[in-house]
N, C-alpha and C. Protein backbone atom coordinates (compact mmCIF):
# COMPACT_ATOMS: atom_id res chain seq x y z
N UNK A 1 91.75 100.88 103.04
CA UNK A 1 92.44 100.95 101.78
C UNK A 1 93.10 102.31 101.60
N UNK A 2 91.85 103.23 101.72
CA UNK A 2 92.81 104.83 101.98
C UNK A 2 94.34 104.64 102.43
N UNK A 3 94.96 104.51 103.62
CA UNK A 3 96.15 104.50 104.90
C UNK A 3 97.07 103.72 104.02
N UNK A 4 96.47 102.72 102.78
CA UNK A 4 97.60 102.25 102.11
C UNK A 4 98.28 102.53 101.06
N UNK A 5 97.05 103.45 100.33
CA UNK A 5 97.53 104.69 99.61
C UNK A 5 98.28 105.44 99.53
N UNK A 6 98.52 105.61 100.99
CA UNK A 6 99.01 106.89 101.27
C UNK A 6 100.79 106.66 101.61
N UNK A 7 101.02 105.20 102.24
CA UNK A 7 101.75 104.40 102.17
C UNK A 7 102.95 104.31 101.29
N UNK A 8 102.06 103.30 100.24
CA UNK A 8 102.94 102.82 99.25
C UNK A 8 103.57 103.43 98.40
N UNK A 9 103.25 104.92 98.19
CA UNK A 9 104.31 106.20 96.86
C UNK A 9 105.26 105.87 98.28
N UNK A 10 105.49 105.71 99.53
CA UNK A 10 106.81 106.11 99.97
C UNK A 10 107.35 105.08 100.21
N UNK A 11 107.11 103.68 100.33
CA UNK A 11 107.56 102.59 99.94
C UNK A 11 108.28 102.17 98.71
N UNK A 12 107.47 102.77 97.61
CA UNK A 12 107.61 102.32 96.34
C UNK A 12 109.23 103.35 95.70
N UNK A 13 108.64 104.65 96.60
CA UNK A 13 110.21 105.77 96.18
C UNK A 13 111.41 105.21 96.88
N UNK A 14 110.95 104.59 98.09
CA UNK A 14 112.41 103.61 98.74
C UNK A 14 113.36 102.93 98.58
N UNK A 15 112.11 101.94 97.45
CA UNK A 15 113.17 100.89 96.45
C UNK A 15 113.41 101.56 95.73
N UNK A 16 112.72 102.31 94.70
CA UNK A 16 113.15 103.22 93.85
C UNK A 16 114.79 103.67 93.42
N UNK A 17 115.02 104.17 94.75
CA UNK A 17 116.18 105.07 94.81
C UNK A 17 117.24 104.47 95.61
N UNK A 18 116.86 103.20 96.10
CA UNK A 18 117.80 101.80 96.26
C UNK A 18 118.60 102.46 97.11
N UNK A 19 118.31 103.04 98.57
CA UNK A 19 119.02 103.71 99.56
C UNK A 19 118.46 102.55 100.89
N UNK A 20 118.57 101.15 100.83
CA UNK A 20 118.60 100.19 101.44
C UNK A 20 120.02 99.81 101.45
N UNK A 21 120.28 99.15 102.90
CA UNK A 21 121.62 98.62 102.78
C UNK A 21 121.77 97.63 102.29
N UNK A 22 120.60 96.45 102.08
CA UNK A 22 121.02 95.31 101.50
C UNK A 22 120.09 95.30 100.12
N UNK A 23 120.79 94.67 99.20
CA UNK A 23 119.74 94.31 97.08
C UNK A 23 118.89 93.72 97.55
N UNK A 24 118.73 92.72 98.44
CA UNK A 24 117.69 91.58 98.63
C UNK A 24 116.41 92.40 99.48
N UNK A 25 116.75 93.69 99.84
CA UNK A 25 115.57 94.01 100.67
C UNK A 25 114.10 94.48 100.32
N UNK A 26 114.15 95.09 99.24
CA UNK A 26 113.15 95.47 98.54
C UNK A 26 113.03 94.79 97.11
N UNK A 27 113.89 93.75 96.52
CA UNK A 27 113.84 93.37 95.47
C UNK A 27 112.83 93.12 94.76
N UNK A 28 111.47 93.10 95.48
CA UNK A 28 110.83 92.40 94.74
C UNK A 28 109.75 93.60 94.26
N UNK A 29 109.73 94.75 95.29
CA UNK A 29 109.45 96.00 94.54
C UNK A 29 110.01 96.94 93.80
N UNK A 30 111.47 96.53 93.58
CA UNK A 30 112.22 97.08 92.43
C UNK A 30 111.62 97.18 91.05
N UNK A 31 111.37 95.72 91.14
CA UNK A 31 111.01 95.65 89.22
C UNK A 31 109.73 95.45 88.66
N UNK A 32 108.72 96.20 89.49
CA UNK A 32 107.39 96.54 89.38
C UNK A 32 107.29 98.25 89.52
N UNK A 33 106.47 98.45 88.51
CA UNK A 33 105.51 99.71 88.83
C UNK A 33 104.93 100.28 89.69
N UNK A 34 104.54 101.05 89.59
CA UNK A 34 103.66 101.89 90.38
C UNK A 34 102.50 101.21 90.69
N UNK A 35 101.60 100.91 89.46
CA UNK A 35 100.09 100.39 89.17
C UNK A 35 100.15 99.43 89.81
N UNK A 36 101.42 98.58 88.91
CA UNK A 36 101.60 96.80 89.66
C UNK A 36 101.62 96.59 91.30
N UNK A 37 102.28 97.80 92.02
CA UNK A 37 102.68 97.59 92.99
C UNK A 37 101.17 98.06 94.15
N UNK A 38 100.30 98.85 93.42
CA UNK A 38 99.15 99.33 93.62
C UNK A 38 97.94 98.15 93.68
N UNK A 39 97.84 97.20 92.37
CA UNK A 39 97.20 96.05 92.91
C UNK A 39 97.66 95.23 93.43
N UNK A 40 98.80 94.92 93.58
CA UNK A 40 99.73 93.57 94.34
C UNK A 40 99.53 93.94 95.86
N UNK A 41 99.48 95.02 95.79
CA UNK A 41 99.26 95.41 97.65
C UNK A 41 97.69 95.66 97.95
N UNK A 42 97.08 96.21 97.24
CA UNK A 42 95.36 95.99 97.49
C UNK A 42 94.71 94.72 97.49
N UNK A 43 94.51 93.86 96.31
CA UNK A 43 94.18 92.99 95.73
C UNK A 43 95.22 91.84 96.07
N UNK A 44 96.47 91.99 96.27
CA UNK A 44 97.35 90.29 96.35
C UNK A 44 96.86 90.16 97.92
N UNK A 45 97.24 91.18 98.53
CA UNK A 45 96.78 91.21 99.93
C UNK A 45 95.98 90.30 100.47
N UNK A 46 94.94 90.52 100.22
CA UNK A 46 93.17 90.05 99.69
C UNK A 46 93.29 88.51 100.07
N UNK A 47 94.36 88.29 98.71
CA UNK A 47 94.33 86.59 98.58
C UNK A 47 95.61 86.11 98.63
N UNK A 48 96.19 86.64 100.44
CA UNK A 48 97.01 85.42 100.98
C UNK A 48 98.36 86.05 100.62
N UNK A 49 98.83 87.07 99.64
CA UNK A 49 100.30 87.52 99.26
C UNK A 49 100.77 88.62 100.51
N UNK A 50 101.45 87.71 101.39
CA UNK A 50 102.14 88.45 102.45
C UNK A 50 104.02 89.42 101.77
N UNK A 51 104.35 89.06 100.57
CA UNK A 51 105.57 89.40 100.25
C UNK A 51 105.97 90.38 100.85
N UNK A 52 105.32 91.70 100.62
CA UNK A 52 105.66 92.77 101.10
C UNK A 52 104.52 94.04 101.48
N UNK A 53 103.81 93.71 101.05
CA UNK A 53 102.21 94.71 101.46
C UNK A 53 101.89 94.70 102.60
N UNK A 54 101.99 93.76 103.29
CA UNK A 54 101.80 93.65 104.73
C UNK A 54 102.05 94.38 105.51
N UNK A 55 102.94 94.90 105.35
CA UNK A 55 104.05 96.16 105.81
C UNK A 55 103.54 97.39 105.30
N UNK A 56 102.91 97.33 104.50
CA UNK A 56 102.07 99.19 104.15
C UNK A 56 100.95 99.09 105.19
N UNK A 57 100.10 97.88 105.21
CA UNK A 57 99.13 97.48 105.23
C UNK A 57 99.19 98.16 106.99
N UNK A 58 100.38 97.70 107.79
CA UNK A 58 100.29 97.60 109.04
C UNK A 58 100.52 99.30 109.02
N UNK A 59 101.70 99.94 108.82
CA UNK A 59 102.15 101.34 108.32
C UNK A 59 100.50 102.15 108.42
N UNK A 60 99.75 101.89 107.30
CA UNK A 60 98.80 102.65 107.03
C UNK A 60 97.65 102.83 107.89
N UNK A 61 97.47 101.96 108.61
CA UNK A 61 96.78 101.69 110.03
C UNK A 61 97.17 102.48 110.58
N UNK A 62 98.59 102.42 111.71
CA UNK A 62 98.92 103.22 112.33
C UNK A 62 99.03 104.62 111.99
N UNK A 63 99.04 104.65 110.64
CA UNK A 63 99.27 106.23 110.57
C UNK A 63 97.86 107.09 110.99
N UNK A 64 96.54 106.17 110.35
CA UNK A 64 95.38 106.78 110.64
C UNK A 64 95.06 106.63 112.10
N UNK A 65 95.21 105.60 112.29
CA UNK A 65 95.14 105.31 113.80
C UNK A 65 95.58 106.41 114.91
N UNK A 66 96.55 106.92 114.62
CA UNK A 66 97.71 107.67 115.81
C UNK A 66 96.62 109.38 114.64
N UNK A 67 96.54 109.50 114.05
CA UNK A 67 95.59 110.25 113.64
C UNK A 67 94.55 110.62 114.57
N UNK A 68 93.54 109.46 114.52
CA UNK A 68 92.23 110.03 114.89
C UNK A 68 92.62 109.71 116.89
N UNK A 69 93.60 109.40 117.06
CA UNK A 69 93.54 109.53 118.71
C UNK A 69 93.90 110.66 118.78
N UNK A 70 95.40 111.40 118.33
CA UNK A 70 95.50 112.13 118.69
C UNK A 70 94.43 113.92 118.50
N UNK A 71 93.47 113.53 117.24
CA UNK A 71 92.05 114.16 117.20
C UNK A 71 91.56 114.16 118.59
N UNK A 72 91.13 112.86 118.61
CA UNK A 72 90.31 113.10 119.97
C UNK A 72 90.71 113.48 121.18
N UNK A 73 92.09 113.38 121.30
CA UNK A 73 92.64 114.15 122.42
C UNK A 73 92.31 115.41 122.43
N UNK A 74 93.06 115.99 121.29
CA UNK A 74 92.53 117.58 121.36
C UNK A 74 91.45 118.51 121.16
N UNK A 75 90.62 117.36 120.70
CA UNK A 75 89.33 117.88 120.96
C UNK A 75 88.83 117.98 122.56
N UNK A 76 88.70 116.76 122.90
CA UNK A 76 88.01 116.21 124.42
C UNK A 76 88.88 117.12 125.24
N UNK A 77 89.60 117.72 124.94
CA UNK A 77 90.42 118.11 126.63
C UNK A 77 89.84 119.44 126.61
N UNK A 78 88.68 120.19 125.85
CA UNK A 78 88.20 121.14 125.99
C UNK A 78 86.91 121.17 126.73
N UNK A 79 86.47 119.76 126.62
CA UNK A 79 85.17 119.31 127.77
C UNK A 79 85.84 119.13 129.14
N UNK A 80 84.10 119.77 130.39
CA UNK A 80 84.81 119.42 131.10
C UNK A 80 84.55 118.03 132.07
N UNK A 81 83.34 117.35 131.08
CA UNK A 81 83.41 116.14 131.13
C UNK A 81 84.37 115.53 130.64
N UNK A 82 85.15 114.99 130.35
CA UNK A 82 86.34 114.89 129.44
C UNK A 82 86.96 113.23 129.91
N UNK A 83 86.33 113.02 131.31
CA UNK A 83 87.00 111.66 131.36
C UNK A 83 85.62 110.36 131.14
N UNK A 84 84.83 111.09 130.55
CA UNK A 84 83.62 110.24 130.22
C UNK A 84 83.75 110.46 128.55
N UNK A 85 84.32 110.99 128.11
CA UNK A 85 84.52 110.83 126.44
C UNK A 85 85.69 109.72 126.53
N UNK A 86 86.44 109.41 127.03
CA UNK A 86 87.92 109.07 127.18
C UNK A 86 87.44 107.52 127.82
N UNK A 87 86.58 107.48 128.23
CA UNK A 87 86.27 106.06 129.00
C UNK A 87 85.73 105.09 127.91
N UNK A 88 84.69 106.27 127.44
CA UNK A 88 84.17 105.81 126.24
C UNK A 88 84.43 104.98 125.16
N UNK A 89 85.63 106.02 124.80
CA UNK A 89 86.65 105.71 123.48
C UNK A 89 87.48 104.57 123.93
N UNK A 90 87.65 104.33 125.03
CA UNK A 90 88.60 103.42 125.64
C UNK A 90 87.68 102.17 125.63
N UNK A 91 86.78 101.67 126.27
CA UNK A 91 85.47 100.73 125.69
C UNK A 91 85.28 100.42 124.78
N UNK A 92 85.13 101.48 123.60
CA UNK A 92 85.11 101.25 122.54
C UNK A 92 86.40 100.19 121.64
N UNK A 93 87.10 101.20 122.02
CA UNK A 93 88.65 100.22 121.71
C UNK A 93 88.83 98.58 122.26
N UNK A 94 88.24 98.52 123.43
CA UNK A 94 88.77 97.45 124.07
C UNK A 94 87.53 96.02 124.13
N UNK A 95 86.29 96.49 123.39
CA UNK A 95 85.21 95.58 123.26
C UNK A 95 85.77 94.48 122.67
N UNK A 96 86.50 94.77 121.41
CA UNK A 96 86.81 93.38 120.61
C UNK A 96 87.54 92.57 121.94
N UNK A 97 88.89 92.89 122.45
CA UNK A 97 89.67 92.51 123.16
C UNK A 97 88.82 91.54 124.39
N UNK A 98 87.95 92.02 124.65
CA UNK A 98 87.10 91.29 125.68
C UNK A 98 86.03 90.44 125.39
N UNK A 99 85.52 90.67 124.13
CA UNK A 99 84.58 89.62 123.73
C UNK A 99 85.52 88.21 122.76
N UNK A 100 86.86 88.35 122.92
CA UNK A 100 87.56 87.31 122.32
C UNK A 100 87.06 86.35 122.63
């Protein structure tokens, strides 16, 4: 929920300031609030409202995401075990993928 937070003020200033090339692109966060646009993307989310949250939703991931890797990069490259932290993290990542 944090990553979507962090998100949506720059989503929401987008439509805002209507520097899209097309009316139809953000329309539907035009004529909502801040707040509104705050539960419609937490809470609509939740239950099935793909309109446009989806898109913070994915946004806010990656932002934390590309975050904490690039953390652990610069941490680990100071060990000089370093390809056993990295195997690790990589396992870690890839458990779901393999227990599909």
């Amino acid at each position: 929920m944090l990553p979507v937070l962090g998100i949506l003020p720059l989503y929401y200033i987008v439509a805002q300031m209507d520097i899209t090339t097309q009316d139809k692109t953000l329309k539907k966060v035009k004529v909502k609030n801040i707040w509104e646009l705050f539960l419609d993307a937490i809470i609509g989310t939740w239950f099935g409202n793909n309109d446009y949250a989806c898109v913070t939703w994915t946004l806010g991931v990656e932002l934390w995401a590309s975050f904490y890797v690039y953390l652990l990069a610069e941490t680990v490259v100071f060990y000089r075990s370093r390809w056993v932290l990295y195997t690790v993290a990589i396992l870690i990542l890839f458990v779901p993928r393999i227990t599909e």
